[in-house]
N, C-alpha and C. Protein backbone atom coordinates (compact mmCIF):
# COMPACT_ATOMS: atom_id res chain seq x y z
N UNK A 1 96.95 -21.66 22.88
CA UNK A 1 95.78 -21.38 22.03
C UNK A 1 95.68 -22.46 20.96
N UNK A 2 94.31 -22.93 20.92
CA UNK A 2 94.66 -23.91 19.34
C UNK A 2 93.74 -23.53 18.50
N UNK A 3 94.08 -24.20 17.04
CA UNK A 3 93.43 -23.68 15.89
C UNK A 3 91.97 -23.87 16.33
N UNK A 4 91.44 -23.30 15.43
CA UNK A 4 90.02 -23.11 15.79
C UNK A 4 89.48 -23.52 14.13
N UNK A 5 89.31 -24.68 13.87
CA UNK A 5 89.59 -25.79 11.92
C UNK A 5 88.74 -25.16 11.46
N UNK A 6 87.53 -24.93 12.28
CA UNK A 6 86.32 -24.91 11.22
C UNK A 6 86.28 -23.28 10.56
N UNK A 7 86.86 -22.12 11.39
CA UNK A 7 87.20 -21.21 10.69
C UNK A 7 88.64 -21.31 9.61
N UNK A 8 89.25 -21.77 10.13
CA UNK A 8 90.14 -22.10 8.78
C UNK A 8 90.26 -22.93 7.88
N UNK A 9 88.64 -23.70 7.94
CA UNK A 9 88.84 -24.02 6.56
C UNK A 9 87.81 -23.31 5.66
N UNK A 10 87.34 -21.99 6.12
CA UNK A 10 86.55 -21.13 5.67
C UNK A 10 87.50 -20.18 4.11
N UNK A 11 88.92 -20.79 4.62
CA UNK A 11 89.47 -19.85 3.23
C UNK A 11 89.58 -20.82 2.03
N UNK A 12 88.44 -21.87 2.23
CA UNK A 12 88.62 -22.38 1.03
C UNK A 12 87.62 -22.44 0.32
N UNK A 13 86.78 -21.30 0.40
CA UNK A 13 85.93 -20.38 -0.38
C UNK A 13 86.51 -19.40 -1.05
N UNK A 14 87.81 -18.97 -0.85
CA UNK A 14 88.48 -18.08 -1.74
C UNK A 14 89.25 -19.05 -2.54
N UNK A 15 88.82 -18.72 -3.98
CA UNK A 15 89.45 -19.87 -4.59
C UNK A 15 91.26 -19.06 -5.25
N UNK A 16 91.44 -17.85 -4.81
CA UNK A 16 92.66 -17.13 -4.51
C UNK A 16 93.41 -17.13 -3.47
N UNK A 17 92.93 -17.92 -1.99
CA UNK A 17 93.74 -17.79 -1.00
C UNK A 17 94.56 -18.53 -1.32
N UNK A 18 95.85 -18.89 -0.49
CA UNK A 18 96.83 -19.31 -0.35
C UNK A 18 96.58 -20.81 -0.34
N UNK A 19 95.14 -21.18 0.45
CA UNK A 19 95.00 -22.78 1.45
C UNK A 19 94.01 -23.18 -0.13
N UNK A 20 93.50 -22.38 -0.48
CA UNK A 20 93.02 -22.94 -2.25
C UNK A 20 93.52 -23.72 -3.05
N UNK A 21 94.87 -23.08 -3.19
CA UNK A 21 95.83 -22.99 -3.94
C UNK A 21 96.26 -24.20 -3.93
N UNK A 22 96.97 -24.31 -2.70
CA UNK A 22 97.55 -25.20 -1.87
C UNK A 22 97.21 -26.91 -2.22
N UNK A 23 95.56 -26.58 -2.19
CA UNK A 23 94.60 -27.44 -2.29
C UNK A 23 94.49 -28.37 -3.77
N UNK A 24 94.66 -27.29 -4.81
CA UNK A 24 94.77 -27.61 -6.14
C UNK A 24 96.38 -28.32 -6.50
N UNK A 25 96.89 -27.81 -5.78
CA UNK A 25 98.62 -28.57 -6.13
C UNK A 25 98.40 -30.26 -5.42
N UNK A 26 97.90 -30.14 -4.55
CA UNK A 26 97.90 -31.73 -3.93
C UNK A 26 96.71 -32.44 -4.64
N UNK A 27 95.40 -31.70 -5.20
CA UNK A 27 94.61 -32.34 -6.15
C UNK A 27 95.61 -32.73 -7.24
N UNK A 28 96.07 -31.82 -8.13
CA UNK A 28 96.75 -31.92 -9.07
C UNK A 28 97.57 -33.41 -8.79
N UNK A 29 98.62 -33.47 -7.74
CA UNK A 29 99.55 -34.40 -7.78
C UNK A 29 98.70 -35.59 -7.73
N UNK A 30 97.61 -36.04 -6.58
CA UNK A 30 97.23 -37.24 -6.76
C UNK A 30 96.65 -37.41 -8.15
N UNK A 31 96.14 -36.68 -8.75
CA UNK A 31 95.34 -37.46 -10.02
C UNK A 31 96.74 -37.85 -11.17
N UNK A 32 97.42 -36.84 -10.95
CA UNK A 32 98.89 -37.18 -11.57
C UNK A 32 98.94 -38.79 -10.69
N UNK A 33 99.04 -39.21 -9.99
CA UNK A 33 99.52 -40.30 -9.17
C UNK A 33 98.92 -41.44 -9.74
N UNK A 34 97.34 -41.19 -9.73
CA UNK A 34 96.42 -42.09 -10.82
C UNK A 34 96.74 -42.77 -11.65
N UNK A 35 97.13 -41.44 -12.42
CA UNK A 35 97.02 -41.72 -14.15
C UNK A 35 98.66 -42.43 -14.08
N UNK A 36 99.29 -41.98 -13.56
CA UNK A 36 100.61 -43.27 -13.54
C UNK A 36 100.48 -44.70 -13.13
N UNK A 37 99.32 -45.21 -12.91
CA UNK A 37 99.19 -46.46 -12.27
C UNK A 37 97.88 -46.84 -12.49
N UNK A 38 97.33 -46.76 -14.00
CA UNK A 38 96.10 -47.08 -14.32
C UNK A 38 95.78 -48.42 -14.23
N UNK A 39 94.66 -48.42 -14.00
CA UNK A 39 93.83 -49.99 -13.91
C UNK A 39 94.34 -50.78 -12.73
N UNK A 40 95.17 -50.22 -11.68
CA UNK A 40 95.29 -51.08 -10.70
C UNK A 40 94.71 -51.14 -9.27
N UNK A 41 94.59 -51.66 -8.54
CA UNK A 41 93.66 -51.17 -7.00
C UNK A 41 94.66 -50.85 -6.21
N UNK A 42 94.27 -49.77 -6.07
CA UNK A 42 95.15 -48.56 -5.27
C UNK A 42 94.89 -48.50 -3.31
N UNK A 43 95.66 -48.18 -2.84
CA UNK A 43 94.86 -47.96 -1.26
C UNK A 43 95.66 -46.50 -0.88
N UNK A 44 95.25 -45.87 -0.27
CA UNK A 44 95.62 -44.51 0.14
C UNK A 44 95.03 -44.60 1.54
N UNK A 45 96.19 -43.60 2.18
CA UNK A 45 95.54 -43.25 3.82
C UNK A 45 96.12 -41.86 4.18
N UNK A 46 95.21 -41.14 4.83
CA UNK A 46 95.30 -39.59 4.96
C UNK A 46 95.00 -39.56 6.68
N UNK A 47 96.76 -38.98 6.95
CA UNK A 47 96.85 -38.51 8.26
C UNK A 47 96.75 -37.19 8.69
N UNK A 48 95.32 -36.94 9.42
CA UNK A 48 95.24 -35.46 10.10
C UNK A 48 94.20 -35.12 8.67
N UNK A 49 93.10 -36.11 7.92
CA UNK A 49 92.34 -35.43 6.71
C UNK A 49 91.17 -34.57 6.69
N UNK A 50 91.46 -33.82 7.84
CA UNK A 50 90.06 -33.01 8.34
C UNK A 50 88.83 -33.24 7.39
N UNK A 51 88.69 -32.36 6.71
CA UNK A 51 87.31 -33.11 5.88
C UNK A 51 87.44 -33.33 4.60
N UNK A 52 88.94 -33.95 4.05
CA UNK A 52 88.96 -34.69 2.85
C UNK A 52 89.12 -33.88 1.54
N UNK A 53 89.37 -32.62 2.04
CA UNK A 53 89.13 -31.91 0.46
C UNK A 53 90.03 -32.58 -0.33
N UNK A 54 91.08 -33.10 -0.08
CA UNK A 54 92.18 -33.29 -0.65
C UNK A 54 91.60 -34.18 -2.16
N UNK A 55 91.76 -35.42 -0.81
CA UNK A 55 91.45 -36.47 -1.56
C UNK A 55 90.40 -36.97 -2.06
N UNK A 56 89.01 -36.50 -1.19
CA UNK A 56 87.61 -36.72 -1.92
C UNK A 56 87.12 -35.99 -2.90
N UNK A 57 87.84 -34.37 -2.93
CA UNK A 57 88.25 -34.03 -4.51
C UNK A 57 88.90 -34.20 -5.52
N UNK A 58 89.91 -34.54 -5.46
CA UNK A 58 90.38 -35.37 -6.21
C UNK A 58 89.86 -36.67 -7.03
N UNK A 59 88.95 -37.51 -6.19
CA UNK A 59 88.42 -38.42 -6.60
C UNK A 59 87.33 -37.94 -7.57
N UNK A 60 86.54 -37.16 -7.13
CA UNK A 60 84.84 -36.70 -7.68
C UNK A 60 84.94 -36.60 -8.94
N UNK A 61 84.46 -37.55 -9.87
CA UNK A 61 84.51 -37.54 -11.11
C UNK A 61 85.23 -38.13 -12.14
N UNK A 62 86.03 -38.47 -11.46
CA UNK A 62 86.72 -39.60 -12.34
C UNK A 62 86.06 -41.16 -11.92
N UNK A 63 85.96 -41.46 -13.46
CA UNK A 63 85.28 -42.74 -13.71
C UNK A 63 86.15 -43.80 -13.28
N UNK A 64 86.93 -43.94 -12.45
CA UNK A 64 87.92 -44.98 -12.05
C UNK A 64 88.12 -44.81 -10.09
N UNK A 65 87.13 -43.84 -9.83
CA UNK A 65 87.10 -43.69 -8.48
C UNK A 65 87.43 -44.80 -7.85
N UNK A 66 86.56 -45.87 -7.98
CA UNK A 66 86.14 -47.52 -7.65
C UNK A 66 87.09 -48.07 -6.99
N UNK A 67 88.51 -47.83 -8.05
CA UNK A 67 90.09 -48.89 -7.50
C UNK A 67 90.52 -48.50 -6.68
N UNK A 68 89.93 -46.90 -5.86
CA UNK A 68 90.78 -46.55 -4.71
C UNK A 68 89.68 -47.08 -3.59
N UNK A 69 90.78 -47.41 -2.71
CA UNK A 69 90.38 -47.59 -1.27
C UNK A 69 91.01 -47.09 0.21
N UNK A 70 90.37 -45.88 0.19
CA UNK A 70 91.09 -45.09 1.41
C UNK A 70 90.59 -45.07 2.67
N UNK A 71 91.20 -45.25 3.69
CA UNK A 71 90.59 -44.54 4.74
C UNK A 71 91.71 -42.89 4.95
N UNK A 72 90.70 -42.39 5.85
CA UNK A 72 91.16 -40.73 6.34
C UNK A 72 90.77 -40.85 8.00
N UNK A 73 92.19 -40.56 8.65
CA UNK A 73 92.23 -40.09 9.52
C UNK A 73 91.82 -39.11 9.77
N UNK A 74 90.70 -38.31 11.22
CA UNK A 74 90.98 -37.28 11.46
C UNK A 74 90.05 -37.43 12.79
N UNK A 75 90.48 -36.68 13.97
CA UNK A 75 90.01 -36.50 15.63
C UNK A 75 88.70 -35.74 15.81
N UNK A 76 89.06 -34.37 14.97
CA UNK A 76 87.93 -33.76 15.00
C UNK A 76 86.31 -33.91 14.96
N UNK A 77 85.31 -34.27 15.42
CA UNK A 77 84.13 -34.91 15.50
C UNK A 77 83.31 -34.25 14.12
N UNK A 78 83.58 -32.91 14.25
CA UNK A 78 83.11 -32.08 12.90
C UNK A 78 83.46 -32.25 11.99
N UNK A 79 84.68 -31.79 11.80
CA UNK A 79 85.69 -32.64 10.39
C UNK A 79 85.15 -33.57 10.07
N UNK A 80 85.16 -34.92 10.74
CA UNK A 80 84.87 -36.37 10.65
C UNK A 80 83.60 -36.37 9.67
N UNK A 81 82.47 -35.46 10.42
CA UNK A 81 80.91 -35.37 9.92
C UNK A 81 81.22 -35.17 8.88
N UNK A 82 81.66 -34.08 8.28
CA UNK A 82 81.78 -32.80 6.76
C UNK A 82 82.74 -34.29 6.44
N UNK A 83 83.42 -34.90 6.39
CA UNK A 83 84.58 -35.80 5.42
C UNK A 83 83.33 -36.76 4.98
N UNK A 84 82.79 -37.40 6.34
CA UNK A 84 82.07 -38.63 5.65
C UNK A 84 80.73 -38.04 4.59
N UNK A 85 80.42 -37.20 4.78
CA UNK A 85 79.34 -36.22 3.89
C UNK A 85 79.54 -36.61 2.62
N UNK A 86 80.82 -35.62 2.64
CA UNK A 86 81.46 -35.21 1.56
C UNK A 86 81.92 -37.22 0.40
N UNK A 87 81.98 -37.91 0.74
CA UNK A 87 82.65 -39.21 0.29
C UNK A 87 81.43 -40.14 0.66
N UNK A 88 79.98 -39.75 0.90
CA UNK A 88 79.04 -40.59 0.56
C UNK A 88 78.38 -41.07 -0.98
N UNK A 89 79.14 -40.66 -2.32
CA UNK A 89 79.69 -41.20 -2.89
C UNK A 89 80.48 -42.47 -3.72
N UNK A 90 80.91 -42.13 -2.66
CA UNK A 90 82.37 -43.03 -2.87
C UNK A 90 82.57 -44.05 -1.82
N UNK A 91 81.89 -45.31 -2.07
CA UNK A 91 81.94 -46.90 -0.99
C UNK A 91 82.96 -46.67 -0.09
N UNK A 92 84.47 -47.59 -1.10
CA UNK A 92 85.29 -47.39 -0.28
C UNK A 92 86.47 -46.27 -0.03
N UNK A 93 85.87 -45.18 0.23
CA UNK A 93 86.55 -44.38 1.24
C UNK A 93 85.98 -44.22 2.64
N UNK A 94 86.79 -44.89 3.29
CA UNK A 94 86.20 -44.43 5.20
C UNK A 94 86.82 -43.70 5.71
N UNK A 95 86.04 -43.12 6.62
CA UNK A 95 86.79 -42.09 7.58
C UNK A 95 86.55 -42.37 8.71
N UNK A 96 87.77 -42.54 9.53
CA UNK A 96 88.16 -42.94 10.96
C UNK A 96 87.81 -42.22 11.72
N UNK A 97 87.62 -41.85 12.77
CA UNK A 97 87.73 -40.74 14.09
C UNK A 97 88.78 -41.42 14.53
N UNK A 98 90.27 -40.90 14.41
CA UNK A 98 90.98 -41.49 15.05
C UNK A 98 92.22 -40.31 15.47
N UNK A 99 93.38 -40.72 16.12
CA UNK A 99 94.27 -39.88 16.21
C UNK A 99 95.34 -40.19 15.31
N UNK A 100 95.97 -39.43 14.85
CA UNK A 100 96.87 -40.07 13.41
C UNK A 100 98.24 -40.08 13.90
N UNK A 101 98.31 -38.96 15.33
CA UNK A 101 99.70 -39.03 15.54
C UNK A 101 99.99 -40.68 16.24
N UNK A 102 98.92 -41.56 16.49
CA UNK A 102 99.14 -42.55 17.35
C UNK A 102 99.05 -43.63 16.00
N UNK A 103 100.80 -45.08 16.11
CA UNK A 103 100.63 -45.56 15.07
C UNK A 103 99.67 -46.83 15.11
N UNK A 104 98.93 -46.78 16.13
CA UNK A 104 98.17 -47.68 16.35
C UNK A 104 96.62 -47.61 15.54
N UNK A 105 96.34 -45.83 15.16
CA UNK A 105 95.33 -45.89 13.93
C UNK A 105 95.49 -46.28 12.79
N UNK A 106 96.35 -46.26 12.26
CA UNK A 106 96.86 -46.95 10.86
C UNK A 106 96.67 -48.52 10.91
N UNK A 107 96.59 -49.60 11.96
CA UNK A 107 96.41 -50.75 11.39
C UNK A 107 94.76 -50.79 10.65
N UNK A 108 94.93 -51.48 9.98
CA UNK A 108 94.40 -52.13 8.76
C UNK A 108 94.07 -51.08 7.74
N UNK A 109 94.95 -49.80 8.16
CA UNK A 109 94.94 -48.95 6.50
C UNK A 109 95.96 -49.04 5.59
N UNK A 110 97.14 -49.68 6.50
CA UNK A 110 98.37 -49.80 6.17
C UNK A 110 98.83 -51.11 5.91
N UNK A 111 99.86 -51.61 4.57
CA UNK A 111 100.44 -50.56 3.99
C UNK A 111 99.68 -49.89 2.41
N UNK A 112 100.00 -48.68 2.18
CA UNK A 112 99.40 -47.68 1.56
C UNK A 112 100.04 -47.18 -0.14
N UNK A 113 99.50 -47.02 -0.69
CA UNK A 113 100.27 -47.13 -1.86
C UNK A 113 100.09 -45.34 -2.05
N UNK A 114 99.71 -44.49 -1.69
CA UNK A 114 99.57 -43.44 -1.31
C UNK A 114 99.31 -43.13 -0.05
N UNK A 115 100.31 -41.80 0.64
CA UNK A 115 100.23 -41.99 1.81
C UNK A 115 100.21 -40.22 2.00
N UNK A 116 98.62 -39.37 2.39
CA UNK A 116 99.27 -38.01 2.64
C UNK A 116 99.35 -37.17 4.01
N UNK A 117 100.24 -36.42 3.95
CA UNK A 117 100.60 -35.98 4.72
C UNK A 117 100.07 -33.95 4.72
N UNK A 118 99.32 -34.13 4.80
CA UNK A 118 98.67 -32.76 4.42
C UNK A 118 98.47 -32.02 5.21
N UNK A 119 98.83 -31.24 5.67
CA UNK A 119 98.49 -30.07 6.82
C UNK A 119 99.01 -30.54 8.36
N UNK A 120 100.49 -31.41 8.08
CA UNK A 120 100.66 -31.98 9.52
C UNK A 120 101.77 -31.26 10.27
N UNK A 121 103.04 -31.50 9.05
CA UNK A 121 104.29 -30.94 9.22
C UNK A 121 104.70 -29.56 10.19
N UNK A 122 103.42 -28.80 9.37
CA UNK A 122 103.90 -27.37 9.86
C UNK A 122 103.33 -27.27 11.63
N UNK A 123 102.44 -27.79 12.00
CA UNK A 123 101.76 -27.68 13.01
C UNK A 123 102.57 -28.79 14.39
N UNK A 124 103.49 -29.40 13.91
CA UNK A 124 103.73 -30.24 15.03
C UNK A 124 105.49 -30.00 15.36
N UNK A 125 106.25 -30.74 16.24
CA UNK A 125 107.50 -30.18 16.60
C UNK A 125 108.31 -30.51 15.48
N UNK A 126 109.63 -29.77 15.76
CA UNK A 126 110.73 -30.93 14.32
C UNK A 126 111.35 -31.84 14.97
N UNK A 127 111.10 -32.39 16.18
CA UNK A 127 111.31 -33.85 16.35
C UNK A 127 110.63 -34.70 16.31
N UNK A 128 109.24 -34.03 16.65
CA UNK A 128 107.94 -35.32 15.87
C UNK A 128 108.10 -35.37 14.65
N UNK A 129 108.61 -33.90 13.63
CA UNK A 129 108.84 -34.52 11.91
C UNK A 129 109.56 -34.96 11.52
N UNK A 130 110.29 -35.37 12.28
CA UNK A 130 111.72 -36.32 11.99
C UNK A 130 111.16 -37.80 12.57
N UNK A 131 110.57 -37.71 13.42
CA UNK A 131 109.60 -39.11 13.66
C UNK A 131 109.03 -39.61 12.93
N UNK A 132 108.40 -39.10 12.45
CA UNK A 132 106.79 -39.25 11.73
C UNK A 132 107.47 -39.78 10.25
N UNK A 133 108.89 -39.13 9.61
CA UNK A 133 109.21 -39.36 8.79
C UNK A 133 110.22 -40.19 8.34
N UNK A 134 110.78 -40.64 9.64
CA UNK A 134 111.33 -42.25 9.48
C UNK A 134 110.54 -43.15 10.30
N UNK A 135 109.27 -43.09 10.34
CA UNK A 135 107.98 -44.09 10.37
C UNK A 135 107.42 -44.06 9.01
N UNK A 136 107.92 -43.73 8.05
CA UNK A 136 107.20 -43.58 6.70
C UNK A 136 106.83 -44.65 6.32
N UNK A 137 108.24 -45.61 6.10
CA UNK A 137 108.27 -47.04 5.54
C UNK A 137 107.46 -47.78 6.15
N UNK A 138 106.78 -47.60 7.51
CA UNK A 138 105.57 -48.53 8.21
C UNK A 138 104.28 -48.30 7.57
N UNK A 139 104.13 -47.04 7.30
CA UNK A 139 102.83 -46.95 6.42
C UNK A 139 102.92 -47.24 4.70
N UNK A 140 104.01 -47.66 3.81
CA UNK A 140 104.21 -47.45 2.68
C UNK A 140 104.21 -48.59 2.16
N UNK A 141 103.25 -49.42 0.83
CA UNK A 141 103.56 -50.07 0.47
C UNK A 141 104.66 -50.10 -0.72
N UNK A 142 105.23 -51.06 -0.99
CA UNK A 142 106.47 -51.09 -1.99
C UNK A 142 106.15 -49.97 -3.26
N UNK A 143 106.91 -48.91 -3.07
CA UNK A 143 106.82 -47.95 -4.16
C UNK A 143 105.61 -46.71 -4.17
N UNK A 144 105.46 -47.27 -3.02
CA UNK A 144 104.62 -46.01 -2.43
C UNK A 144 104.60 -44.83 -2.81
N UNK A 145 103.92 -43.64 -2.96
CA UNK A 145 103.64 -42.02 -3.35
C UNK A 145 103.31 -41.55 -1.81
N UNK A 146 104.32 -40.24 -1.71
CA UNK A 146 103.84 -39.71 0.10
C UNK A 146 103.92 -38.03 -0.19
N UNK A 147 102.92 -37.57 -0.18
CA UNK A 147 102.36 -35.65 -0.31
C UNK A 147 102.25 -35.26 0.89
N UNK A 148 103.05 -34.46 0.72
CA UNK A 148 103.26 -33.43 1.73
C UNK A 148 102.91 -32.15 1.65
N UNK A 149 102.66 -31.55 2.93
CA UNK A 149 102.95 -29.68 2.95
C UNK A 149 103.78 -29.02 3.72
N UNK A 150 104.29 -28.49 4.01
CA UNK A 150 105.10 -27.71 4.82
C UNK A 150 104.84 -26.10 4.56
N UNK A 151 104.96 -24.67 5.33
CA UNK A 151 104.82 -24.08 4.98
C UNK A 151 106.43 -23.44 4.76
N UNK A 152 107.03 -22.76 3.93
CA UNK A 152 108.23 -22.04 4.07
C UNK A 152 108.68 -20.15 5.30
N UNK A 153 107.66 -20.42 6.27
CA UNK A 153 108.28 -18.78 6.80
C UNK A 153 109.09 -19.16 7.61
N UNK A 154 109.99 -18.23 7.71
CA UNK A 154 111.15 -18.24 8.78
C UNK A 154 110.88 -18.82 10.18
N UNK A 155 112.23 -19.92 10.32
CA UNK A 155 113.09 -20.17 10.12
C UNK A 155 112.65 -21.52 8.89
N UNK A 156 112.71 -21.54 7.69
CA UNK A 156 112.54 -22.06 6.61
C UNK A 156 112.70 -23.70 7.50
N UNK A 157 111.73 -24.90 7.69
CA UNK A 157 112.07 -26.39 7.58
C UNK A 157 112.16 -27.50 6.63
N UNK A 158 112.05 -26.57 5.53
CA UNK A 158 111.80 -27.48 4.18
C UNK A 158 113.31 -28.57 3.91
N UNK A 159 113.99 -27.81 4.15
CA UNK A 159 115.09 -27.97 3.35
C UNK A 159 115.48 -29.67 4.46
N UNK A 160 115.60 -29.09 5.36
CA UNK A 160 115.43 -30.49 6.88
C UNK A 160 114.88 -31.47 6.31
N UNK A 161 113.31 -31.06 6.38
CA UNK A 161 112.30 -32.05 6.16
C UNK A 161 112.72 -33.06 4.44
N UNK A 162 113.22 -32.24 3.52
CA UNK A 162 113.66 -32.89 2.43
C UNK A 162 114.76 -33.63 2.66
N UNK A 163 116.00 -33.59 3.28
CA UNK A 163 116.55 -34.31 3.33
C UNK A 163 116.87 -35.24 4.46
N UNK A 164 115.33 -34.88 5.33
CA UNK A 164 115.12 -36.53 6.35
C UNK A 164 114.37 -37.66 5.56
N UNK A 165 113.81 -37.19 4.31
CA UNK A 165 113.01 -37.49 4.13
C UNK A 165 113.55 -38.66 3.09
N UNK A 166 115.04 -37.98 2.32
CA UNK A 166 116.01 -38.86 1.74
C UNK A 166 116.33 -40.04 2.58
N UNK A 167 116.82 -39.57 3.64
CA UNK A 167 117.34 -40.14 4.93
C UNK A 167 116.67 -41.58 5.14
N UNK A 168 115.51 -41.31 5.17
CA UNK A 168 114.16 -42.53 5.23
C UNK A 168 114.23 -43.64 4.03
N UNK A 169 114.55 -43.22 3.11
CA UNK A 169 114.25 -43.70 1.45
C UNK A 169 113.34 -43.43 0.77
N UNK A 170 112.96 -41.85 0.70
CA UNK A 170 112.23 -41.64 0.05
C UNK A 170 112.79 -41.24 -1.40
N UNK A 171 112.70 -40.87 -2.56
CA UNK A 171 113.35 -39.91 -3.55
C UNK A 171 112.22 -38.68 -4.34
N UNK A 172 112.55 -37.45 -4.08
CA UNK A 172 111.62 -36.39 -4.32
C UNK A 172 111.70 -36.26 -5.87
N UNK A 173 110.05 -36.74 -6.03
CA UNK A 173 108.93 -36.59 -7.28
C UNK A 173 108.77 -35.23 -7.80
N UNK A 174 108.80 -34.28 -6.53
CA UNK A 174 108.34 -33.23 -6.74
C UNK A 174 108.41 -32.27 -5.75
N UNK A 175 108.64 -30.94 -5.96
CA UNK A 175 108.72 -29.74 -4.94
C UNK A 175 108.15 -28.60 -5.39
N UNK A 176 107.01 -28.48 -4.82
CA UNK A 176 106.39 -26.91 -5.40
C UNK A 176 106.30 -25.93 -4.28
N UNK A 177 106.80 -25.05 -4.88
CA UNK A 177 107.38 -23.80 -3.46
C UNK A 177 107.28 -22.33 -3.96
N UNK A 178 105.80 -21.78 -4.66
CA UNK A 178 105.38 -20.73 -5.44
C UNK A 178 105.96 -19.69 -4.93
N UNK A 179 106.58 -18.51 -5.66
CA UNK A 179 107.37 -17.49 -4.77
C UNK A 179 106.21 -16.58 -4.32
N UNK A 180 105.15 -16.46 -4.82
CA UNK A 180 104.21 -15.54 -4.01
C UNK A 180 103.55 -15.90 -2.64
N UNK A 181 103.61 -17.38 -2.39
CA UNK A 181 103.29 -17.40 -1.01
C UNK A 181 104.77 -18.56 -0.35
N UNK A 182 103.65 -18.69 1.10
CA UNK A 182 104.79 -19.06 1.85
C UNK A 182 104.66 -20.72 1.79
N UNK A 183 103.60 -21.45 1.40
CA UNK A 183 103.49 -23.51 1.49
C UNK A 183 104.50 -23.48 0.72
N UNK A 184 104.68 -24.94 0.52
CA UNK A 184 105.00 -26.09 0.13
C UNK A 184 104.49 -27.15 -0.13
N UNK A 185 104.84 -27.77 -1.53
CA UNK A 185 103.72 -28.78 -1.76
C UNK A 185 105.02 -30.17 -2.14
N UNK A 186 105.29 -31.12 -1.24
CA UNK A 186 106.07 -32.05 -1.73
C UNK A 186 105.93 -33.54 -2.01
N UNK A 187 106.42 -34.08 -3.00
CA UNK A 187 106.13 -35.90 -3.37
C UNK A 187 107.23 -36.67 -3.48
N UNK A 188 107.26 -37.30 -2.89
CA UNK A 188 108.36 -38.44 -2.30
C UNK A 188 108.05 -39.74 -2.73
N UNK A 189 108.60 -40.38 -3.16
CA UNK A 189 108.50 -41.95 -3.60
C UNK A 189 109.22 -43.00 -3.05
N UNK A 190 108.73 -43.54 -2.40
CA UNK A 190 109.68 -44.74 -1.70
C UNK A 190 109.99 -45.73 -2.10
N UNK A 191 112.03 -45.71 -2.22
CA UNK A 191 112.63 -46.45 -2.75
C UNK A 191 113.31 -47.45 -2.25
N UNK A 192 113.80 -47.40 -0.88
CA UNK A 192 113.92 -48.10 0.12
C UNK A 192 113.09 -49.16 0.39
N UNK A 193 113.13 -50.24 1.20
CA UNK A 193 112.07 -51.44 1.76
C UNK A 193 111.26 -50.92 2.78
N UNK A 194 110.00 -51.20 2.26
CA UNK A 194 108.51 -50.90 3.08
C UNK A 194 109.36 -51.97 4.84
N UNK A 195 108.76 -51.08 5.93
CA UNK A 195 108.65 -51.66 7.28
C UNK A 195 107.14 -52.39 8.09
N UNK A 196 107.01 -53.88 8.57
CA UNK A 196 106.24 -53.61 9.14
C UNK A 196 105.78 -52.38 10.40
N UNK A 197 104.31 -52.62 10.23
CA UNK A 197 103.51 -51.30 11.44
C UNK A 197 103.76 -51.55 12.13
N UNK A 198 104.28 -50.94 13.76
CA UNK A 198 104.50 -51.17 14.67
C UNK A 198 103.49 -50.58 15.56
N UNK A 199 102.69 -50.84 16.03
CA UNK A 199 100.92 -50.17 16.30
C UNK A 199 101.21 -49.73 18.00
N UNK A 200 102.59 -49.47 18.47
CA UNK A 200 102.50 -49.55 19.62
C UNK A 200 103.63 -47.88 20.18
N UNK A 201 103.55 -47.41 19.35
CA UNK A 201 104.67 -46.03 18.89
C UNK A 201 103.58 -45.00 18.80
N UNK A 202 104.20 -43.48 18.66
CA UNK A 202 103.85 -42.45 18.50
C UNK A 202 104.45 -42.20 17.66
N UNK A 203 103.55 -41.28 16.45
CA UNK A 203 104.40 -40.14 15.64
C UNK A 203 104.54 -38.77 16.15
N UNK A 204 103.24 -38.17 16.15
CA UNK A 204 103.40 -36.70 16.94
C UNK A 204 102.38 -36.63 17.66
N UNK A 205 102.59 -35.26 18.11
CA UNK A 205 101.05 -34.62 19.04
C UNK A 205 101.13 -33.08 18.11
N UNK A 206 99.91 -32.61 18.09
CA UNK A 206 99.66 -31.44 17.46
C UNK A 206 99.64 -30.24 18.32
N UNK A 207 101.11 -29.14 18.05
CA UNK A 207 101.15 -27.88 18.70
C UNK A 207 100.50 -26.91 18.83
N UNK A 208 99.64 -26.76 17.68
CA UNK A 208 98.70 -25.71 17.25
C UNK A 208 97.21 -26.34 17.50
């Protein structure tokens, strides 16, 4: 059975659901990400960004939109529509129709000085997230910012995913893990040496 996006991203009209919520912690962190690195030209790339809430909210309204330059991955033909909508706006942000688990969409978005990972983790195997996450350094430029989600229900992968994520060279910015629900909201900074892209690899395929 697979997800069926366009009803689930219907709970983000409840500005109480869980995927709201969720939504505001990864707003929150990038503009946090911003304001640590004012006045410089930024590039960001969003793997699996269905229709951008993330990051094209995040952007809306701040008078410094300009220095970012993102593209957003995402397959979905609908998604794709509602993202580019949504970021007509905003020049340079593009949105790809592409597949994100393949590392061959990332050339010329990469490398990324923000890199998110939003709604991928939970949906794909834990050997593609152990993939995907020592391919980090191919998408990361030197000192890179990388947001994550994971959800926490049993059998809990957070704890894995945090310390593959060491494993890689990342060092965790941040871990938000609200006890009333079950996400995860995580930020990783890469301390280790950025890798060239290798455009000829897989990260994952999507289970759900």
């Amino acid at each position: 059975m697979t997800t069926d996006w366009q009803a689930w991203h219907r709970a983000y009209a409840d500005p109480g659901s869980p995927l709201s919520r969720r939504l505001g912690l990864v707003r929150q962190e990038i503009g946090r990400w911003l304001d640590e690195r004012p006045g410089e030209a930024l590039t960001v790339v969003s793997a699996c960004a269905v229709q951008g809430h993330d990051l094209i909210g995040a952007l809306a309204g701040r008078a410094d939109a300009a220095r970012v330059r993102a593209t957003l991955l995402e397959y979905d033909p609908d998604n794709v529509a509602a993202a580019r909508a949504a970021a007509a706006g905003l020049p340079d942000v593009t949105v790809r129709r592409a597949d994100a688990g393949k590392l061959a969409s990332y050339v010329g978005a990469v490398p990324a000085d923000l890199v998110l990972m939003v709604g991928v983790f939970g949906n794909i195997s834990d050997s593609d997230v152990r993939r995907t996450v020592h391919a980090l350094p191919q998408l990361c430029a030197p000192d890179a910012t990388v947001v994550w989600t994971r959800s926490r229900a049993a059998p809990d992968r957070t704890p894995a995913l945090r310390r593959w994520l060491r494993e890689a060279g990342l060092r965790e910015r941040a871990f938000h893990a609200p006890p009333d629900v079950l996400f995860s909201v995580g930020v990783h900074r890469l301390t280790g040496s950025p890798r060239p892209l290798d455009p000829t690899g897989d990260l994952f395929h999507f289970v759900r």
